[in-house]
Protein backbone atom coordinates (compact mmCIF):
# COMPACT_ATOMS: atom_id res chain seq x y z
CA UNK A 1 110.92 88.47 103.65
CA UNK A 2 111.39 91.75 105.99
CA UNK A 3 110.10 94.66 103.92
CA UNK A 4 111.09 97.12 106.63
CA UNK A 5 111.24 97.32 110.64
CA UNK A 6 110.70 100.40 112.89
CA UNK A 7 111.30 101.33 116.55
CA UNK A 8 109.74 104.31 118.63
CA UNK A 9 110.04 105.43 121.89
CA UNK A 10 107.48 107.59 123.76
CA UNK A 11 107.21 109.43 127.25
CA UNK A 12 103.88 107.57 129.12
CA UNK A 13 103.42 110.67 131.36
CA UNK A 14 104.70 113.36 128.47
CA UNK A 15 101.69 112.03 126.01
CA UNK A 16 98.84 112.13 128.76
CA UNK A 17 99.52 115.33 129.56
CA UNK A 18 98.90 116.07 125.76
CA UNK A 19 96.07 114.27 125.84
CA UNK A 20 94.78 116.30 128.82
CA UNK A 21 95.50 119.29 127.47
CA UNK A 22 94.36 118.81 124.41
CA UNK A 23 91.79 116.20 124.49
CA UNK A 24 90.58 116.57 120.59
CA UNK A 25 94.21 115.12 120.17
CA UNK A 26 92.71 111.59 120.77
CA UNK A 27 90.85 111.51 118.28
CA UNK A 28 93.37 112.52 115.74
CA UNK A 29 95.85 110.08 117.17
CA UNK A 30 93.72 106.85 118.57
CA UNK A 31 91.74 104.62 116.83
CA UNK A 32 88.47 104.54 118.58
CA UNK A 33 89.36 101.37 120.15
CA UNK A 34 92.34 102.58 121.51
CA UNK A 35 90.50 105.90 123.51
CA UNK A 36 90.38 105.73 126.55
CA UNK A 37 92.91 103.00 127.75
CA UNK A 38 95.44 104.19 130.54
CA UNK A 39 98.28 106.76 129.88
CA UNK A 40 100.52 103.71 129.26
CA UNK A 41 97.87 101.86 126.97
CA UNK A 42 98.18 104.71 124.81
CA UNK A 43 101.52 105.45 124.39
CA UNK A 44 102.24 101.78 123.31
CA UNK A 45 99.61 102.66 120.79
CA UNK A 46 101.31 105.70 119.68
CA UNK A 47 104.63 104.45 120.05
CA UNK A 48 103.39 101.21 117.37
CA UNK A 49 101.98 103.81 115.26
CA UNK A 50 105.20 106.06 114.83
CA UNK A 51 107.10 102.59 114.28
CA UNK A 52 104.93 101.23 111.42
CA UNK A 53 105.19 104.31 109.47
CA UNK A 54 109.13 104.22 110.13
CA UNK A 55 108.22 100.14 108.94
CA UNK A 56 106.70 101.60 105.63
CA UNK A 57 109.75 104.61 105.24
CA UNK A 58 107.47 107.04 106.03
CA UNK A 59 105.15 107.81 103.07
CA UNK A 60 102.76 110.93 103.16
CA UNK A 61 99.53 110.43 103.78
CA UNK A 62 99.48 108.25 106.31
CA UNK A 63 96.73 108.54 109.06
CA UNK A 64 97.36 107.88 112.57
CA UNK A 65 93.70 106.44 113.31
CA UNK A 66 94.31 103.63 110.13
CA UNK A 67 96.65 101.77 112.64
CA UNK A 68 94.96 100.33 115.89
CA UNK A 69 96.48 98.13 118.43
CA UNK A 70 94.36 95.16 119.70
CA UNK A 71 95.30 92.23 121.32
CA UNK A 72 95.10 88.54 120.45
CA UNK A 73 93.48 85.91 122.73
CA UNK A 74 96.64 85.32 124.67
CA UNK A 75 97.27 88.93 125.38
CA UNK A 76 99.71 89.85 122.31
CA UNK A 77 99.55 92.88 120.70
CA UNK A 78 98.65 92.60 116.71
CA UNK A 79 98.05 95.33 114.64
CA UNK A 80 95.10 95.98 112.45
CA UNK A 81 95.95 98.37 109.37
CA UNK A 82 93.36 99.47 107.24
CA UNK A 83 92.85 102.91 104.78
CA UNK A 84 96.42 105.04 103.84
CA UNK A 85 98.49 102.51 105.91
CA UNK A 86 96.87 99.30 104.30
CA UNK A 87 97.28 100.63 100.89
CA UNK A 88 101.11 101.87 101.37
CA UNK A 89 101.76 98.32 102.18
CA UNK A 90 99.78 97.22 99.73
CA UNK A 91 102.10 99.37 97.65
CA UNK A 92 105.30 97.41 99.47
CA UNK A 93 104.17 94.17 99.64
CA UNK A 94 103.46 93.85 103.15
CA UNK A 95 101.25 90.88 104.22
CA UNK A 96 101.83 90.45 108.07
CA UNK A 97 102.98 92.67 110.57
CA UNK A 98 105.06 91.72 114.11
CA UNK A 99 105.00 93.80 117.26
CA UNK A 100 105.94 93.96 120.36
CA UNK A 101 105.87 97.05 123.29
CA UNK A 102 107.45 97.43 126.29
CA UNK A 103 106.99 99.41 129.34
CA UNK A 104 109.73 100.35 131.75
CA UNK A 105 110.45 103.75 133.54
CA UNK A 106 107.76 105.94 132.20
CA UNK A 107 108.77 105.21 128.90
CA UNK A 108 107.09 102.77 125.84
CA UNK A 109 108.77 101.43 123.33
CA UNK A 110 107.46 99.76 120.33
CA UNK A 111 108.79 97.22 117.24
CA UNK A 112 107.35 96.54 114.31
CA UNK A 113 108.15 94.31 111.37
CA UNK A 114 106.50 94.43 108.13
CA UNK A 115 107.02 91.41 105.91
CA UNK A 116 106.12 89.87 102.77
């Protein structure tokens, strides 16, 4: 059963330029996995991070570096969850997660399912 589904969008050039300017910002945003992938790498991750916590209806609390993108053998992202984000879907229910990015135009979007 769906427990909740999300969708983000984000700007490939508009977050490395944050990350330039602010380079301390990866670390608050990016799993340490995730650092140091292309500007487009990381806005999928960002993008997949803003949609799961739309997935979970946006509890407080939630940490951007307890989501992490990684990729199965065939190339498909799957998220790993772990600390606040594994224990508000704990809280939910959640047991598996679905996603899928997309890269077109500068921009990245992201969907996620969360399901029991």
């Amino acid at each position: 059963m769906i427990v909740g589904i999300g969708v983000d969008i984000a700007d490939i050039s508009r977050l490395g330029e944050a990350l330039r300017r602010t380079p301390a910002l990866a670390a608050r945003l990016l799993a340490k996995g995730e650092q140091g992938g292309s500007a487009s790498s990381l806005a999928g991750c960002f993008a997949a991070k803003e949609a799961v916590a739309k997935a979970l209806g946006g509890p407080a609390g939630l940490r951007w570096t307890d989501v992490e993108v990684t990729h199965d053998s065939r190339g498909r992202p799957v998220l790993e969850v772990s600390g606040s984000v594994a224990a508000a879907a704990a809280r939910l229910g959640v047991r598996s997660w679905h996603v899928s990015l997309s890269h077109d135009g500068g921009m990245c979007v992201a969907m996620v399912v969360a399901e029991s």
